[in-house]
N, C-alpha and C. Protein backbone atom coordinates (compact mmCIF):
# COMPACT_ATOMS: atom_id res chain seq x y z
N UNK A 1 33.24 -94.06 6.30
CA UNK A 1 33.08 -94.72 5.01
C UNK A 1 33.41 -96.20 5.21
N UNK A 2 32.34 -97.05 4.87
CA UNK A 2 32.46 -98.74 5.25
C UNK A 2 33.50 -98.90 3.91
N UNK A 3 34.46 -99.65 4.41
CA UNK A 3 34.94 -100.76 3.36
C UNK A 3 34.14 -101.06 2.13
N UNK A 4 33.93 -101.44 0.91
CA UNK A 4 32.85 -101.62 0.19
C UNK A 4 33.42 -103.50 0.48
N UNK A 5 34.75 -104.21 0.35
CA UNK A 5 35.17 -105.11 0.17
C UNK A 5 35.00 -106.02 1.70
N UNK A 6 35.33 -105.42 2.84
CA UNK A 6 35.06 -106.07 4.43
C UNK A 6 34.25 -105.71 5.30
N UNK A 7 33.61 -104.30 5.07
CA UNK A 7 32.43 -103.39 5.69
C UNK A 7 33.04 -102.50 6.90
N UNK A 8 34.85 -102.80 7.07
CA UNK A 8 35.17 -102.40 8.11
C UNK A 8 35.05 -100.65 7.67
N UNK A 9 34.80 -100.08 9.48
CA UNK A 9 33.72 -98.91 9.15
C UNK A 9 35.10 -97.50 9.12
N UNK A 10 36.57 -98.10 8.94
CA UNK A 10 37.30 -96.61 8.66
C UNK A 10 37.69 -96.58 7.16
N UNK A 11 39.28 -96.37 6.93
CA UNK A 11 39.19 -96.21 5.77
C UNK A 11 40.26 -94.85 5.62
N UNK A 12 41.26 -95.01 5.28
CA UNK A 12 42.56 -94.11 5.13
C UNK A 12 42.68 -93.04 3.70
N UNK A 13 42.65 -91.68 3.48
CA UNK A 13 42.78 -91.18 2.00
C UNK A 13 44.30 -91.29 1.77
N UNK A 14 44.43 -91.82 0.27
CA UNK A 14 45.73 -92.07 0.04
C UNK A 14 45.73 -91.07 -0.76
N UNK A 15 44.70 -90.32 -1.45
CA UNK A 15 45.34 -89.19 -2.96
C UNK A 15 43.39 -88.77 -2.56
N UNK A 16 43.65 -87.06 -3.09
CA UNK A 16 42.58 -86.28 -3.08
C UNK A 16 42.84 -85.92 -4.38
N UNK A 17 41.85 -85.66 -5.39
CA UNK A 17 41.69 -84.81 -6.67
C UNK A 17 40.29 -84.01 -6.91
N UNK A 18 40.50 -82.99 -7.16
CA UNK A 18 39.27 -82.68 -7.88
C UNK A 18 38.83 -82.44 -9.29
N UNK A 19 37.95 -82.58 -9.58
CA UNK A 19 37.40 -82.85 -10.76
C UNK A 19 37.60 -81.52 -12.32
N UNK A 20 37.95 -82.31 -13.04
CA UNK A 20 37.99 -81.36 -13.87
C UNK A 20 37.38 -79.79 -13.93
N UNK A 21 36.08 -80.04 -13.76
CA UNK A 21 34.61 -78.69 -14.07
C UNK A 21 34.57 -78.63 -12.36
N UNK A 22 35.59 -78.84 -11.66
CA UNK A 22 35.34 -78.40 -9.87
C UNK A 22 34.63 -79.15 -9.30
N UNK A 23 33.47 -79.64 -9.61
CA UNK A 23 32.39 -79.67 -8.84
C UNK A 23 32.47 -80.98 -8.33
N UNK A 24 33.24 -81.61 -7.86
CA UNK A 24 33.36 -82.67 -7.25
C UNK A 24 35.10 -83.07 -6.63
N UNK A 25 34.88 -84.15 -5.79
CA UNK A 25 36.26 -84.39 -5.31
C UNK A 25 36.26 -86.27 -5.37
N UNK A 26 37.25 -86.16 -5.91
CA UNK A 26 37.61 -87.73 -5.96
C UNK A 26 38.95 -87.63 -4.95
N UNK A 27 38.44 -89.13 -3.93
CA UNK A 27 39.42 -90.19 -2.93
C UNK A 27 39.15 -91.15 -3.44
N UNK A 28 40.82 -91.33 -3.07
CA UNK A 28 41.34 -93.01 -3.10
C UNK A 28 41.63 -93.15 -1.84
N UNK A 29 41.01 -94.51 -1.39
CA UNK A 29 40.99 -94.88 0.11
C UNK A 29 41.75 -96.09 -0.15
N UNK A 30 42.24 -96.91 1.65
CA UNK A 30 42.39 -97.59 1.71
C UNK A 30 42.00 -98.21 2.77
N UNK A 31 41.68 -99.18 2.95
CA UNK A 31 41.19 -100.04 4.12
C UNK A 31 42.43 -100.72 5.05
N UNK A 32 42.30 -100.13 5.84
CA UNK A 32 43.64 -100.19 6.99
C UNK A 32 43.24 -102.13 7.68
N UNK A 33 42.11 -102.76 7.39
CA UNK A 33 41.94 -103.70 7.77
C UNK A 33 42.21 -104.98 6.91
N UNK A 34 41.26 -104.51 5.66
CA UNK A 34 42.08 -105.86 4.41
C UNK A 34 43.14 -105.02 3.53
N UNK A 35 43.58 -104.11 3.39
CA UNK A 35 43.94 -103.43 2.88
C UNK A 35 43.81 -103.21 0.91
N UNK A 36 43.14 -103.22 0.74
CA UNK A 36 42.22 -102.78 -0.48
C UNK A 36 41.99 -101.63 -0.31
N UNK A 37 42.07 -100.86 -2.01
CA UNK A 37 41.56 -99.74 -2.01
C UNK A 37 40.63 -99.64 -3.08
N UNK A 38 39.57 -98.57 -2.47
CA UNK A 38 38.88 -98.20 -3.44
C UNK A 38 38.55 -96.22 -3.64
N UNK A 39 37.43 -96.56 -4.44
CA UNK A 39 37.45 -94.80 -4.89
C UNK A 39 35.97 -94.32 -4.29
N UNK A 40 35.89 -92.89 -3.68
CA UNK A 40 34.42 -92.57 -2.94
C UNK A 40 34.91 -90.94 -4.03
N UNK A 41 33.54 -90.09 -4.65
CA UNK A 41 33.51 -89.24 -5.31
C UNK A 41 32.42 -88.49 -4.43
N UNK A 42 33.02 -87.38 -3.95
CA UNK A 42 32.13 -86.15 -3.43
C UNK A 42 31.62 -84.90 -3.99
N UNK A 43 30.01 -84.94 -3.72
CA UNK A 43 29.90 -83.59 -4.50
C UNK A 43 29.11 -82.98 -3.79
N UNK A 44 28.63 -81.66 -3.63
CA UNK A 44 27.80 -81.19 -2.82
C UNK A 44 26.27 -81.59 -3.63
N UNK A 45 25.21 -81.37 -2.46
CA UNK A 45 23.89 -82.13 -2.86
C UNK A 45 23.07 -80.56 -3.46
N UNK A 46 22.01 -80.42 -4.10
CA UNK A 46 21.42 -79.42 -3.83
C UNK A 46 19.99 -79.46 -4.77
N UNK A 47 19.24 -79.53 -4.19
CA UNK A 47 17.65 -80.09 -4.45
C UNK A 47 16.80 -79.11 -4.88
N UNK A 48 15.86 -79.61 -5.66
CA UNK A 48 15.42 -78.23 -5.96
C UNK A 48 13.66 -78.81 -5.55
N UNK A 49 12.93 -78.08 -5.10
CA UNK A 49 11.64 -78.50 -4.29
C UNK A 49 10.81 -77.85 -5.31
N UNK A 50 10.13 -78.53 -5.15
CA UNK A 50 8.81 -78.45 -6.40
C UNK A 50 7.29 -78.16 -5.69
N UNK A 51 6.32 -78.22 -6.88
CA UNK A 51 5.34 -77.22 -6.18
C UNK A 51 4.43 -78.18 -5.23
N UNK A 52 4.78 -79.59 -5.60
CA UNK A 52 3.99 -80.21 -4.11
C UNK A 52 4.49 -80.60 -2.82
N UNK A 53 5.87 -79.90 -2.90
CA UNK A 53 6.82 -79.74 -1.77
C UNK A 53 7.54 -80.91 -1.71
N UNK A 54 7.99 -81.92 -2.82
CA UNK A 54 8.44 -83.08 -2.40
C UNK A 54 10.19 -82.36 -3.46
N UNK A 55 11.00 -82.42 -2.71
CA UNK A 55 12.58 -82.24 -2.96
C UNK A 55 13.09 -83.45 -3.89
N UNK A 56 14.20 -82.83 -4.98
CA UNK A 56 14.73 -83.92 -6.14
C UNK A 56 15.94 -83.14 -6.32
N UNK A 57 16.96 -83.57 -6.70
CA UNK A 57 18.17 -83.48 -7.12
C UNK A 57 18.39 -82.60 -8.27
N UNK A 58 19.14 -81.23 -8.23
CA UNK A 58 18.61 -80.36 -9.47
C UNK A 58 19.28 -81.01 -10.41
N UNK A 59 18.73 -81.31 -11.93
CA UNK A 59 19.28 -82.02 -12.93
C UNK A 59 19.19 -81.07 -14.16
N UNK A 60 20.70 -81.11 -14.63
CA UNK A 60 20.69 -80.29 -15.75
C UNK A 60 19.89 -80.82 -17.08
N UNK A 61 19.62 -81.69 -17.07
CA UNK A 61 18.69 -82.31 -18.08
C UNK A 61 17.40 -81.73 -17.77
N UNK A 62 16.76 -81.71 -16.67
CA UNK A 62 15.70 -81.20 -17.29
C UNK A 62 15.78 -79.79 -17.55
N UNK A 63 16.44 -79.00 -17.09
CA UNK A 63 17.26 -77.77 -17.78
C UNK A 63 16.86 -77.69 -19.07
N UNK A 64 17.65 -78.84 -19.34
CA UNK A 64 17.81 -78.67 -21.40
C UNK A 64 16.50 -79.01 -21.58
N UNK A 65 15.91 -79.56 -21.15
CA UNK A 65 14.41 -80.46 -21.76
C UNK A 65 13.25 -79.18 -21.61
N UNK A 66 13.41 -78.43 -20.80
CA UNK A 66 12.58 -77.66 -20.49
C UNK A 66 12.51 -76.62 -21.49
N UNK A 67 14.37 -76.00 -21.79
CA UNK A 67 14.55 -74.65 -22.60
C UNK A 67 14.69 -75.43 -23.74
N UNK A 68 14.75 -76.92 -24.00
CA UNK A 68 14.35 -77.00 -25.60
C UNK A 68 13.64 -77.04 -26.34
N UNK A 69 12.07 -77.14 -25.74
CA UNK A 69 11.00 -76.50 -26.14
C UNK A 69 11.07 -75.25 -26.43
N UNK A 70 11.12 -74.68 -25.88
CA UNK A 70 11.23 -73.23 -26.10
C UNK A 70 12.24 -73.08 -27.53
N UNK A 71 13.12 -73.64 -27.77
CA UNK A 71 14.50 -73.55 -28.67
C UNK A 71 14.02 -74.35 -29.92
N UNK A 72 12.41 -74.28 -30.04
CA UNK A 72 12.27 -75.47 -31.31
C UNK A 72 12.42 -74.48 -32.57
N UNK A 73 12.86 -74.87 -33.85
CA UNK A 73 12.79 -74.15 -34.49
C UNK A 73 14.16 -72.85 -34.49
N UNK A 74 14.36 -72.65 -33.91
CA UNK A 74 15.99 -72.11 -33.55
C UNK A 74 17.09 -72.11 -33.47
N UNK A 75 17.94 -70.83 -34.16
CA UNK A 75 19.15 -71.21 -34.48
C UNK A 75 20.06 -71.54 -33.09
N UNK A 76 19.56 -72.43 -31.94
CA UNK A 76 20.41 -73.02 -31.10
C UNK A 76 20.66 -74.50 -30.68
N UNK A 77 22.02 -74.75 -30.46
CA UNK A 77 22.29 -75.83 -30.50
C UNK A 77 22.35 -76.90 -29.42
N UNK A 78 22.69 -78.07 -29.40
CA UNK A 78 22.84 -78.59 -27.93
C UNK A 78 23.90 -78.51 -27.33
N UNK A 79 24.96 -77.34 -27.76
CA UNK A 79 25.87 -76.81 -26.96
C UNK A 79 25.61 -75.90 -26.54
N UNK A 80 24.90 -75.00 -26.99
CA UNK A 80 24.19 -73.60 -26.35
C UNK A 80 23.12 -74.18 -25.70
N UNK A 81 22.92 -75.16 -25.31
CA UNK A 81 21.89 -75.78 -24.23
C UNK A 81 22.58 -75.84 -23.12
N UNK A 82 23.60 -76.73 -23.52
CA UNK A 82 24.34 -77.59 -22.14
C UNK A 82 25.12 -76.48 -21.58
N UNK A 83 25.44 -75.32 -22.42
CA UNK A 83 26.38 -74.53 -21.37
C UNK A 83 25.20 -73.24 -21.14
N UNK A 84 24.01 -73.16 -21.35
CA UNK A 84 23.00 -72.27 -20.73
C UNK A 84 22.60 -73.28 -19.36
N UNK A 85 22.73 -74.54 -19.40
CA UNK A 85 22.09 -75.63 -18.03
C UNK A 85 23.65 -74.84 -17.49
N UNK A 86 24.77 -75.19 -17.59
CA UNK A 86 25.99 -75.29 -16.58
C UNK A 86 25.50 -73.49 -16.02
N UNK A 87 25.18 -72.67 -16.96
CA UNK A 87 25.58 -71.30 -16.34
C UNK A 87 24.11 -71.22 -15.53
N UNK A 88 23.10 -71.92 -15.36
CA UNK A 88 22.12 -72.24 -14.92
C UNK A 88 22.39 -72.56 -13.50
N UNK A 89 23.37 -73.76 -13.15
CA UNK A 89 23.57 -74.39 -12.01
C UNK A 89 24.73 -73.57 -10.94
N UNK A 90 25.80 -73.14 -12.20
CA UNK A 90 26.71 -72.18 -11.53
C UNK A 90 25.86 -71.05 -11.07
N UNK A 91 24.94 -70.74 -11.61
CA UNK A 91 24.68 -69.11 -10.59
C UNK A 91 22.97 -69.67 -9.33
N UNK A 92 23.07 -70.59 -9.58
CA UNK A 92 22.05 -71.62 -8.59
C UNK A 92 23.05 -71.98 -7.53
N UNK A 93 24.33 -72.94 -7.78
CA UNK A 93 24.93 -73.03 -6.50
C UNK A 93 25.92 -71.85 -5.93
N UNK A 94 26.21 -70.40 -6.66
CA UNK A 94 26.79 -69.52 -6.12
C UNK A 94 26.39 -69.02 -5.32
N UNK A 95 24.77 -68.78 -5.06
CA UNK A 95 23.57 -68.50 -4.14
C UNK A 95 24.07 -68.86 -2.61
N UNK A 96 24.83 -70.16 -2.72
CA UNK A 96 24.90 -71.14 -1.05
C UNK A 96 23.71 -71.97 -1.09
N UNK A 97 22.93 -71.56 -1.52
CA UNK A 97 21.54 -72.28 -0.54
C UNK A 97 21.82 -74.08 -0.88
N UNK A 98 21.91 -74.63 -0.37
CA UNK A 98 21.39 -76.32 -0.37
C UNK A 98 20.02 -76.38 -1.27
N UNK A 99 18.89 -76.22 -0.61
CA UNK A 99 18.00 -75.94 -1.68
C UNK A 99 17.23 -74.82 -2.09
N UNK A 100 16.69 -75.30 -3.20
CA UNK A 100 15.71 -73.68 -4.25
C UNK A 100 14.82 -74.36 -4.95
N UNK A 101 13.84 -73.42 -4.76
CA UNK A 101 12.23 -73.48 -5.26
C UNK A 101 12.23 -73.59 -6.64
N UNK A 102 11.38 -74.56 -6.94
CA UNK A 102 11.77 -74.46 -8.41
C UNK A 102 11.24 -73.01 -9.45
N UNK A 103 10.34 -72.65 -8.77
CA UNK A 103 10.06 -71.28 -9.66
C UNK A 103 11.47 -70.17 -9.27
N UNK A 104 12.03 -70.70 -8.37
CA UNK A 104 13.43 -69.27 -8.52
C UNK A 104 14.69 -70.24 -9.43
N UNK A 105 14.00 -71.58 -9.71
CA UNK A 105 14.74 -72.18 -11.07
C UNK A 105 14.54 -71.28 -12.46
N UNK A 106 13.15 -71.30 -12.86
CA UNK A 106 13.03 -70.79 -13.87
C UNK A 106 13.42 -69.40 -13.91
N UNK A 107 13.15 -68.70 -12.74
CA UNK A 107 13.85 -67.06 -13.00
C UNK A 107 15.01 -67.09 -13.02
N UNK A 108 15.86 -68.09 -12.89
CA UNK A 108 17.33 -68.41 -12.63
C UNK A 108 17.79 -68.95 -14.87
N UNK A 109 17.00 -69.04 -15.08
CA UNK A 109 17.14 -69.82 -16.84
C UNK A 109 16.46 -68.38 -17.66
N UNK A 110 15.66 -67.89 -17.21
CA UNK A 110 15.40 -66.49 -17.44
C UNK A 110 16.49 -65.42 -18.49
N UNK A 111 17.67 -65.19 -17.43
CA UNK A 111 18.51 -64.53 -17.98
C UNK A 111 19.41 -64.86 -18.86
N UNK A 112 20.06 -66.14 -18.35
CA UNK A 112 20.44 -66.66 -19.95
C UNK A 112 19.88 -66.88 -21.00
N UNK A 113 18.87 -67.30 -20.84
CA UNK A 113 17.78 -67.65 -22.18
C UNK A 113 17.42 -66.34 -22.60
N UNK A 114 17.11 -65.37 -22.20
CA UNK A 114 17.33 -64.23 -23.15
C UNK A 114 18.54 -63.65 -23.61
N UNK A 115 19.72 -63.68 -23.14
CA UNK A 115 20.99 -63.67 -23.74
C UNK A 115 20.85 -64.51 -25.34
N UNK A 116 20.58 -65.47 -25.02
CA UNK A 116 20.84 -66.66 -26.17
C UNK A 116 20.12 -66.37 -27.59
N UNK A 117 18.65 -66.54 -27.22
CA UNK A 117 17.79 -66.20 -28.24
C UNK A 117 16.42 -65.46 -27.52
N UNK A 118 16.43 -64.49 -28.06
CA UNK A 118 15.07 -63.28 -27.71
C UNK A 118 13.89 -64.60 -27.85
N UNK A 119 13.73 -64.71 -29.12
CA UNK A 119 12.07 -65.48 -29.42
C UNK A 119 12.28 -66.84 -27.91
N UNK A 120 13.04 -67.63 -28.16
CA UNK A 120 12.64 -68.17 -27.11
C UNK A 120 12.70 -68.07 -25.97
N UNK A 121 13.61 -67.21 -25.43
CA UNK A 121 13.13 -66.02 -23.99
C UNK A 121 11.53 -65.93 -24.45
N UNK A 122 10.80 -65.10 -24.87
CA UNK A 122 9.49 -64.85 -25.27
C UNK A 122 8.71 -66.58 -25.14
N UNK A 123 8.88 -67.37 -25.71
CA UNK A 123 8.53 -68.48 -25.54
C UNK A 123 8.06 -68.91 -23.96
N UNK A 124 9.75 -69.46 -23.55
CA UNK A 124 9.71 -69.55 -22.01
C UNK A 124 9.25 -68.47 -21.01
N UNK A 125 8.85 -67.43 -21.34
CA UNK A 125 8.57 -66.54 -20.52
C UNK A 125 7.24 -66.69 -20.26
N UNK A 126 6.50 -66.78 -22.00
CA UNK A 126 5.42 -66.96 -21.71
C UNK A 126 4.46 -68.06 -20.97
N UNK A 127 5.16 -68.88 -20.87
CA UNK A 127 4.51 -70.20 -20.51
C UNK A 127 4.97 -69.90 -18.85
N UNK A 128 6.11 -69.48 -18.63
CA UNK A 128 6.43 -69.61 -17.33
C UNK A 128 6.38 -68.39 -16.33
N UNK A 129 5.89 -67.55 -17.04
CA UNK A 129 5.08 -66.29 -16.59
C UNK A 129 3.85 -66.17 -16.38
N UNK A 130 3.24 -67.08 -17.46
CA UNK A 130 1.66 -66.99 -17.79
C UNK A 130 0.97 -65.96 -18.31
N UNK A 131 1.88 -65.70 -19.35
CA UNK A 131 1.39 -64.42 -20.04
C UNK A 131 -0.24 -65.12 -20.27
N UNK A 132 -0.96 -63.97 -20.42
CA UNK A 132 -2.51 -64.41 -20.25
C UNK A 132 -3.25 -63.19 -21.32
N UNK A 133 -2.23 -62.32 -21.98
CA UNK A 133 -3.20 -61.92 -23.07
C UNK A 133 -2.17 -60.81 -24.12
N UNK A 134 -2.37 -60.48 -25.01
CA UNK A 134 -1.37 -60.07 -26.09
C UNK A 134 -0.36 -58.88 -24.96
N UNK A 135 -1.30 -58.24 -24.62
CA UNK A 135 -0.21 -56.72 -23.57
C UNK A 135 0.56 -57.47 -22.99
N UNK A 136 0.67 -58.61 -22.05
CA UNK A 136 1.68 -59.13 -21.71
C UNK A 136 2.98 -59.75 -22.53
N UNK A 137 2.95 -59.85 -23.89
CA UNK A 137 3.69 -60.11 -24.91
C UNK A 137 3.97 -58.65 -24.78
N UNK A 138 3.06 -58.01 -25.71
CA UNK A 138 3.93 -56.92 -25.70
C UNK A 138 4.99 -55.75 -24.65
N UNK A 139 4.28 -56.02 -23.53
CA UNK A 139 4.94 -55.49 -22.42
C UNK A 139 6.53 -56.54 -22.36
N UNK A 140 6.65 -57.36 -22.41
CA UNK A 140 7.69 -58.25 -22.33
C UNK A 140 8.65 -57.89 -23.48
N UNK A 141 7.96 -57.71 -25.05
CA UNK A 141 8.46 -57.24 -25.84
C UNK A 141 8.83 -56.14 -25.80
N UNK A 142 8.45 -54.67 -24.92
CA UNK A 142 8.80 -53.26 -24.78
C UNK A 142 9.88 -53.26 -23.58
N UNK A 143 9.92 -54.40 -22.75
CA UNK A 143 11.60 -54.02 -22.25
C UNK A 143 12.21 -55.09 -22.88
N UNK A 144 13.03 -55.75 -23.60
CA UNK A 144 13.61 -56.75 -24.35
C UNK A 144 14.15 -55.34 -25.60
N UNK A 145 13.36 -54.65 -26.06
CA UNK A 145 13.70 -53.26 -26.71
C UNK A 145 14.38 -52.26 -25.88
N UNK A 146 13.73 -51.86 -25.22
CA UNK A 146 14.29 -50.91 -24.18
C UNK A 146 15.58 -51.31 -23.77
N UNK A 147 16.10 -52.50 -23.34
CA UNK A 147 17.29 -53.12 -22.90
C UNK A 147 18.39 -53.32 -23.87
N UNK A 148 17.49 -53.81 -25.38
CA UNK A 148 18.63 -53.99 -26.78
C UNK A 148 19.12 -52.26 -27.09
N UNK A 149 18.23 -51.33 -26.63
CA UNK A 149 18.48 -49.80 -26.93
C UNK A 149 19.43 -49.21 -25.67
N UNK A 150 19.16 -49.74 -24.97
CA UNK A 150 20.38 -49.36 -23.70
C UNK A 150 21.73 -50.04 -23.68
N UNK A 151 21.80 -51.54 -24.51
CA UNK A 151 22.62 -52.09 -24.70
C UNK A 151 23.42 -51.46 -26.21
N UNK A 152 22.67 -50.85 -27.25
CA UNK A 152 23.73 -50.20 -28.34
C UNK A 152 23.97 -48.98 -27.62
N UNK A 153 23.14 -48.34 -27.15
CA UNK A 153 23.36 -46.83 -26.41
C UNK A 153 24.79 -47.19 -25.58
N UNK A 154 25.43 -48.22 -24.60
CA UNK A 154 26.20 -48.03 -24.15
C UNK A 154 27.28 -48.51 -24.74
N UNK A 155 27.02 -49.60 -25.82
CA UNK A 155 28.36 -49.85 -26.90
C UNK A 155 28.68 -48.57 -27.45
N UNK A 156 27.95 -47.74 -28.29
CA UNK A 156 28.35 -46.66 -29.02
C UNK A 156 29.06 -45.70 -27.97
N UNK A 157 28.59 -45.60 -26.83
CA UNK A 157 29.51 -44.82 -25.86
C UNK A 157 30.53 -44.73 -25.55
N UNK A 158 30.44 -46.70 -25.33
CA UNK A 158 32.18 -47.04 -25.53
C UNK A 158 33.16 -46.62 -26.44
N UNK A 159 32.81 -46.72 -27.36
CA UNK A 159 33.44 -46.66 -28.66
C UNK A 159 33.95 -45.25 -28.43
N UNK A 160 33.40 -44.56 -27.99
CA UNK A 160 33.16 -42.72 -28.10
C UNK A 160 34.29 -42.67 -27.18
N UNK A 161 34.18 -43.63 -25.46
CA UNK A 161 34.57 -42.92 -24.87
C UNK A 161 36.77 -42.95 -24.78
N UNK A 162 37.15 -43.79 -25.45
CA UNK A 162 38.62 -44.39 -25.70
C UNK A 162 38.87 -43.10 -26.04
N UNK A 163 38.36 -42.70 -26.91
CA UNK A 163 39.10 -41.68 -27.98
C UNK A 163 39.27 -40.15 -26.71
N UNK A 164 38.33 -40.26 -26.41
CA UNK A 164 37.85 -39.12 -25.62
C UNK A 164 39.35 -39.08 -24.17
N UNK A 165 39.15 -40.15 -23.81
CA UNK A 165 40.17 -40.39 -22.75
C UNK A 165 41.96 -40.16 -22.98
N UNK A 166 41.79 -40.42 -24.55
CA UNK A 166 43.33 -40.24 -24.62
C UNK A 166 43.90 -38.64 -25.00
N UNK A 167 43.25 -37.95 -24.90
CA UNK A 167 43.12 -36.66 -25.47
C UNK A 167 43.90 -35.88 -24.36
């Protein structure tokens, strides 16, 4: 790390922190030559490659820009944006990979976005699926059912099964 102040090319850590939300590390350096310090912030890189193969920096903005189309008209907010982008990036960099294709982006916004709101799951799906004629709606619509019916089927179970256990 050059000096930013003499260019000399070392540079001593006086204090390591990391960042509130993790994802980064702040040093305070010092320059063992003029002795000035300054601050260098580390974060891991991780790119997401697109379909004409040229690599960009995954940005939670276009995250939001993308699923807020989808979110027009809907009871969601730009906090249920920004923390569908964070749970977006968290299960993107839990992967390891350095980089990811951007179509295993969108299957990656997939699952939260149907958590959030069904219609615009249906929205984004369709556009980013390419639904191409009503059966594909509806097929999309017959597991989104199937899943809300497996999801009360196993609440009510729960419920069932406490009682059952203490017996």
């Amino acid at each position: 790390m050059y000096c930013p102040f003499c260019r000399n090319p070392d540079s001593r850590v006086v204090d390591s922190r990391m960042a509130d939300d993790g994802s980064s590390i702040r040093r305070r350096r010092q320059c063992p030559e003029c002795g000035r310090r300054f601050t260098t912030v580390e974060t891991t890189s991780l790119s997401v490659i697109k379909r004409s193969g040229v690599g960009e920096p995954f940005s939670r903005s276009k995250v939001i820009n993308g699923v807020r189309k989808a979110c027009q008209g809907r009871p969601v907010s730009e906090d249920d944006l920004a923390m569908l982008a964070q749970e977006v990036e968290e299960q993107i960099r839990a992967s390891g990979a350095a980089e990811i294709d951007a179509h295993e982006v969108g299957l990656v916004i997939l699952g939260p976005l149907q958590k959030l709101d069904e219609v615009a799951y249906l929205r984004f799906a369709s556009v980013y699926q390419a639904f191409e004629s009503l059966e594909d709606f509806e097929a999309a619509i017959a597991v989104l059912r199937r899943e809300a019916a497996e999801g009360s089927t196993t609440v009510a179970a729960g419920k069932r099964n406490p009682q059952k256990s203490t017996l």
